[in-house]
N, C-alpha and C. Protein backbone atom coordinates (compact mmCIF):
# COMPACT_ATOMS: atom_id res chain seq x y z
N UNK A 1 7.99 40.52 -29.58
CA UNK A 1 8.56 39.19 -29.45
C UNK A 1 8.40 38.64 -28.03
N UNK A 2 8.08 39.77 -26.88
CA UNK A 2 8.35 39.06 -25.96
C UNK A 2 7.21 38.61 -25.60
N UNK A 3 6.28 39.19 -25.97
CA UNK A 3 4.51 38.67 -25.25
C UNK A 3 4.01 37.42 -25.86
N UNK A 4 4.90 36.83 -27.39
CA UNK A 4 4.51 36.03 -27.82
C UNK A 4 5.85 34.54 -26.90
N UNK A 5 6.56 35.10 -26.72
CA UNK A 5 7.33 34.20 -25.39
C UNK A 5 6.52 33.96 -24.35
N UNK A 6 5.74 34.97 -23.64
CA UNK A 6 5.03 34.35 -22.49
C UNK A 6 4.13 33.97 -22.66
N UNK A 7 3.22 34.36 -23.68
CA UNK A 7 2.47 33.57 -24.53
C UNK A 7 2.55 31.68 -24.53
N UNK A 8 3.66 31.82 -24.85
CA UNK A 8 4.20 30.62 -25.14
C UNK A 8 4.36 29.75 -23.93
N UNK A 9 4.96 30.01 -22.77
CA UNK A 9 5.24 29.68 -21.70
C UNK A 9 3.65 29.59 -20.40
N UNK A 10 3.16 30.43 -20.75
CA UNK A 10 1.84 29.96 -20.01
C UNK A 10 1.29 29.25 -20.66
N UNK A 11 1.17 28.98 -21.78
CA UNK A 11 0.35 27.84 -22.50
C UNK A 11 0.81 26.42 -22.08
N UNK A 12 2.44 26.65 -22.06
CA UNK A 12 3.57 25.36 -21.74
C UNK A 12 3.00 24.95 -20.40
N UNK A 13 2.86 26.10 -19.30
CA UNK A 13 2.39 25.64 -18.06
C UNK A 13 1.23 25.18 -17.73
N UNK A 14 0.28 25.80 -18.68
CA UNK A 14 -0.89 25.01 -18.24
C UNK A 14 -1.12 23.82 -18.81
N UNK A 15 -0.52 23.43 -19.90
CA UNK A 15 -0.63 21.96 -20.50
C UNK A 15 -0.14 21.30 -19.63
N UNK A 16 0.96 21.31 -18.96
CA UNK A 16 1.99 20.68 -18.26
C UNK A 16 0.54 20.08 -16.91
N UNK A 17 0.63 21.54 -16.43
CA UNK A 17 -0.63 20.96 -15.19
C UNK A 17 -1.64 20.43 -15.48
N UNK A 18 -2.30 20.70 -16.69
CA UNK A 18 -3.16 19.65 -17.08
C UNK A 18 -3.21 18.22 -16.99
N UNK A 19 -1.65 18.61 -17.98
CA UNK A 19 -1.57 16.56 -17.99
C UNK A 19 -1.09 16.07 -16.65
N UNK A 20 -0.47 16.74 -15.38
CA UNK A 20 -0.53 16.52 -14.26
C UNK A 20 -2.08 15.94 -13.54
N UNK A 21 -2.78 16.71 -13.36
CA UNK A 21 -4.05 16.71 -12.90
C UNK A 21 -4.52 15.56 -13.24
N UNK A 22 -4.33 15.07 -14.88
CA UNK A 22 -5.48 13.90 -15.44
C UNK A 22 -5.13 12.51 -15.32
N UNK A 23 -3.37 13.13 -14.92
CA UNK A 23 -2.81 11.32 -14.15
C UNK A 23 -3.78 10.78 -13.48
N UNK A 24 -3.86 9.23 -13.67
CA UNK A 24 -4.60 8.25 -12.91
C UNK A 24 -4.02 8.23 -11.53
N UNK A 25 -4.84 8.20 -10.66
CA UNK A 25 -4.13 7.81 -9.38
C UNK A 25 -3.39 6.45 -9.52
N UNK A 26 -2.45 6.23 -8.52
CA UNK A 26 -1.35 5.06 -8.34
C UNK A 26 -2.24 4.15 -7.57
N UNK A 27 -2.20 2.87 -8.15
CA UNK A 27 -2.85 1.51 -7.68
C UNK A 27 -2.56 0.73 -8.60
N UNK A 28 -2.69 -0.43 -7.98
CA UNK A 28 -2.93 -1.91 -8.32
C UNK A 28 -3.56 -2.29 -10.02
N UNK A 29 -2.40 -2.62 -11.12
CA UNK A 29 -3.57 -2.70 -12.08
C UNK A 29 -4.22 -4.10 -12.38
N UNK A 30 -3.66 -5.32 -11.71
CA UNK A 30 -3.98 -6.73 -12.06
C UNK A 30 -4.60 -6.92 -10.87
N UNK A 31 -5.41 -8.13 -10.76
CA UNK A 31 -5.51 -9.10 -10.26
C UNK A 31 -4.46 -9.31 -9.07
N UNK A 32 -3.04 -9.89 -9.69
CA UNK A 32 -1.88 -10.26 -9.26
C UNK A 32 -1.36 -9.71 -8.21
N UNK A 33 -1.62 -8.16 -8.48
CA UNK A 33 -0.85 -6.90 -7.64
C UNK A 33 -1.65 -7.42 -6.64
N UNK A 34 -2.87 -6.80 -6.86
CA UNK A 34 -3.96 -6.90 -5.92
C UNK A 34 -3.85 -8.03 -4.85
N UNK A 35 -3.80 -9.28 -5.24
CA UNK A 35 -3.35 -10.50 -4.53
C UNK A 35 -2.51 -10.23 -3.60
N UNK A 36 -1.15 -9.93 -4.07
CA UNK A 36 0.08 -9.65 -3.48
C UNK A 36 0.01 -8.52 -2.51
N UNK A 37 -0.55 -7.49 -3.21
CA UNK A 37 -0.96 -6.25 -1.78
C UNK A 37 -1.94 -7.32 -0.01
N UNK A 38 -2.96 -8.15 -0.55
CA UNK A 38 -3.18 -8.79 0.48
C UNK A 38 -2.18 -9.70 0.93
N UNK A 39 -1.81 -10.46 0.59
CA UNK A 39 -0.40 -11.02 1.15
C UNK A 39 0.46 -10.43 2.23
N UNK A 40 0.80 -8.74 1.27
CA UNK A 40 1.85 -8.57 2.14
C UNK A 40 0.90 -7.84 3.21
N UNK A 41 -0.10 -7.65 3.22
CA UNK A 41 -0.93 -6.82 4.56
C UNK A 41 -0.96 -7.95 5.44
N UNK A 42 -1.47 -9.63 5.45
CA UNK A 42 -1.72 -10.52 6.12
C UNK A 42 -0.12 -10.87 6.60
N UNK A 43 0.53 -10.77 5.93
CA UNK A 43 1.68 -10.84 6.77
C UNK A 43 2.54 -9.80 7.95
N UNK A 44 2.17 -9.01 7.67
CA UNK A 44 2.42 -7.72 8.50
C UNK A 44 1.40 -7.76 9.70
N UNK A 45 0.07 -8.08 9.53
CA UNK A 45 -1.02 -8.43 10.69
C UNK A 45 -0.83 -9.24 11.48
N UNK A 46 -0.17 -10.48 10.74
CA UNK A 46 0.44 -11.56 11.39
C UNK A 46 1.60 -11.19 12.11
N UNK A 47 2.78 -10.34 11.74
CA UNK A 47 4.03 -9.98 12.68
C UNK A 47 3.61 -9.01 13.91
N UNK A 48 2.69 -8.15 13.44
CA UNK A 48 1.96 -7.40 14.23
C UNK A 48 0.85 -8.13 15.49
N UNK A 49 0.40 -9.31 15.13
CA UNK A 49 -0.38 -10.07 16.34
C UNK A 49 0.78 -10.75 17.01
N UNK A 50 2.16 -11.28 16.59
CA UNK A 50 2.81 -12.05 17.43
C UNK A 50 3.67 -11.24 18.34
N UNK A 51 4.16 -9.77 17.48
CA UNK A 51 4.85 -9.04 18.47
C UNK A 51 3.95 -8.39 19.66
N UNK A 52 2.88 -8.21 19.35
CA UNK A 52 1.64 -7.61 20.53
C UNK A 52 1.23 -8.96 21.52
N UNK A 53 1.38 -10.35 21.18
CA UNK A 53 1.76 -10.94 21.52
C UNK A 53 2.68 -11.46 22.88
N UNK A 54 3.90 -11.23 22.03
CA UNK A 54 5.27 -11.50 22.86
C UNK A 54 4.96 -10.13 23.92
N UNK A 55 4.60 -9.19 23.50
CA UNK A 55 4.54 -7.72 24.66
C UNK A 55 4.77 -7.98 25.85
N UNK A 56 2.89 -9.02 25.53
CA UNK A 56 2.34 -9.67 27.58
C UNK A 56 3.11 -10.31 27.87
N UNK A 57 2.46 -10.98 28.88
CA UNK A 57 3.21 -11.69 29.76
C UNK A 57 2.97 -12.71 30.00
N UNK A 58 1.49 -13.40 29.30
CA UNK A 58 0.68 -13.80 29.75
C UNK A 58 0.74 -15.32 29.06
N UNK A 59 1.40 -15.10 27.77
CA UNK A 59 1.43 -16.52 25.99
C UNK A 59 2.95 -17.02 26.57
N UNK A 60 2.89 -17.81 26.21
CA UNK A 60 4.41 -18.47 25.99
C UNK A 60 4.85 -18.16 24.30
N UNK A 61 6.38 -18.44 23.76
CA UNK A 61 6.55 -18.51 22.60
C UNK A 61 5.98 -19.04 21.68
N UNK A 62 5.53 -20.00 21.98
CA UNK A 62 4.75 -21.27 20.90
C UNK A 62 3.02 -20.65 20.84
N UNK A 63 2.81 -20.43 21.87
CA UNK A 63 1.36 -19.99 21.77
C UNK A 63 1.22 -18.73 20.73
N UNK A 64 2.23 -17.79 21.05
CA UNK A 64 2.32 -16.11 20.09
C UNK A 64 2.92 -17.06 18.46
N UNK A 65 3.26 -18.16 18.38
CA UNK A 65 3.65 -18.49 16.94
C UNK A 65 2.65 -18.81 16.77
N UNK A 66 1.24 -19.69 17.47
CA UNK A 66 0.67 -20.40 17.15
C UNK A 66 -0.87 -19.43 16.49
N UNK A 67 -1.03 -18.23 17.54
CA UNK A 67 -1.72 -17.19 17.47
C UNK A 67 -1.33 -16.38 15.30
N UNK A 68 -0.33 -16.05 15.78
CA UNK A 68 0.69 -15.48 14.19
C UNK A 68 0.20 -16.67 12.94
N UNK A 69 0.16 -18.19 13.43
CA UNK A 69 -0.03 -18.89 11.74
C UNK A 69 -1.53 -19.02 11.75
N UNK A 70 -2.57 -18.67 12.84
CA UNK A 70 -3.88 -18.75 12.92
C UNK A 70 -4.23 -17.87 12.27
N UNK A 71 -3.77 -16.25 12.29
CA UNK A 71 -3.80 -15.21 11.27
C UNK A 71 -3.85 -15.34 9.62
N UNK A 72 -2.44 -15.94 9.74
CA UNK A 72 -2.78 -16.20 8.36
C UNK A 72 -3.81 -16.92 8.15
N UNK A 73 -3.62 -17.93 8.26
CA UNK A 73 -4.72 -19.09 8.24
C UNK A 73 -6.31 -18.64 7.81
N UNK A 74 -6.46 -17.52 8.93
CA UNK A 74 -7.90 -16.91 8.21
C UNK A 74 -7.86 -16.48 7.22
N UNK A 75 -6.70 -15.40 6.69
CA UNK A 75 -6.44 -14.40 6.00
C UNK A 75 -6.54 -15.80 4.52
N UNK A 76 -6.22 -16.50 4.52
CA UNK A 76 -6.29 -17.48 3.15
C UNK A 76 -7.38 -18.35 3.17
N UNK A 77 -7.99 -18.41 4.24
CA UNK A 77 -9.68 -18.52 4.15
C UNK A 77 -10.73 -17.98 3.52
N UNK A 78 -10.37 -16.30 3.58
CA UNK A 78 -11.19 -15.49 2.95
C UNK A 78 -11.90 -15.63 1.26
């Protein structure tokens, strides 16, 4: 009885890892996502150019805003 238990249980485990393994990797399945993943990257590039920005010493406030909506600006050009 008992060899047909482990029997049982390695079979359980390797199915298990199987169907582990054959998962699709995690991504984007629309269009939509996809969109939205650029979005939120161009906006983060954009917070990321105004705070590297503000760093120097060199921009005034308005110039590091002005630099930040030029970002986007390309980024919805593309």
């Amino acid at each position: 009885m008992k060899k047909i238990q482990l029997a049982t249980l390695v079979s359980s485990a390797l199915f298990a890892a199987t169907l582990l393994m054959a998962a699709a990797p995690a991504s984007a399945q629309t269009q939509g996502m996809d969109r939205r993943d650029d979005r939120r990257d161009t906006r983060q590039d954009a917070r990321d150019t105004k705070r590297d920005c503000k760093a120097g010493d060199e921009k005034t406030r308005a110039e590091c805003r002005q630099e930040k909506r030029d970002t986007k600006q390309d980024a919805r050009r593309k």
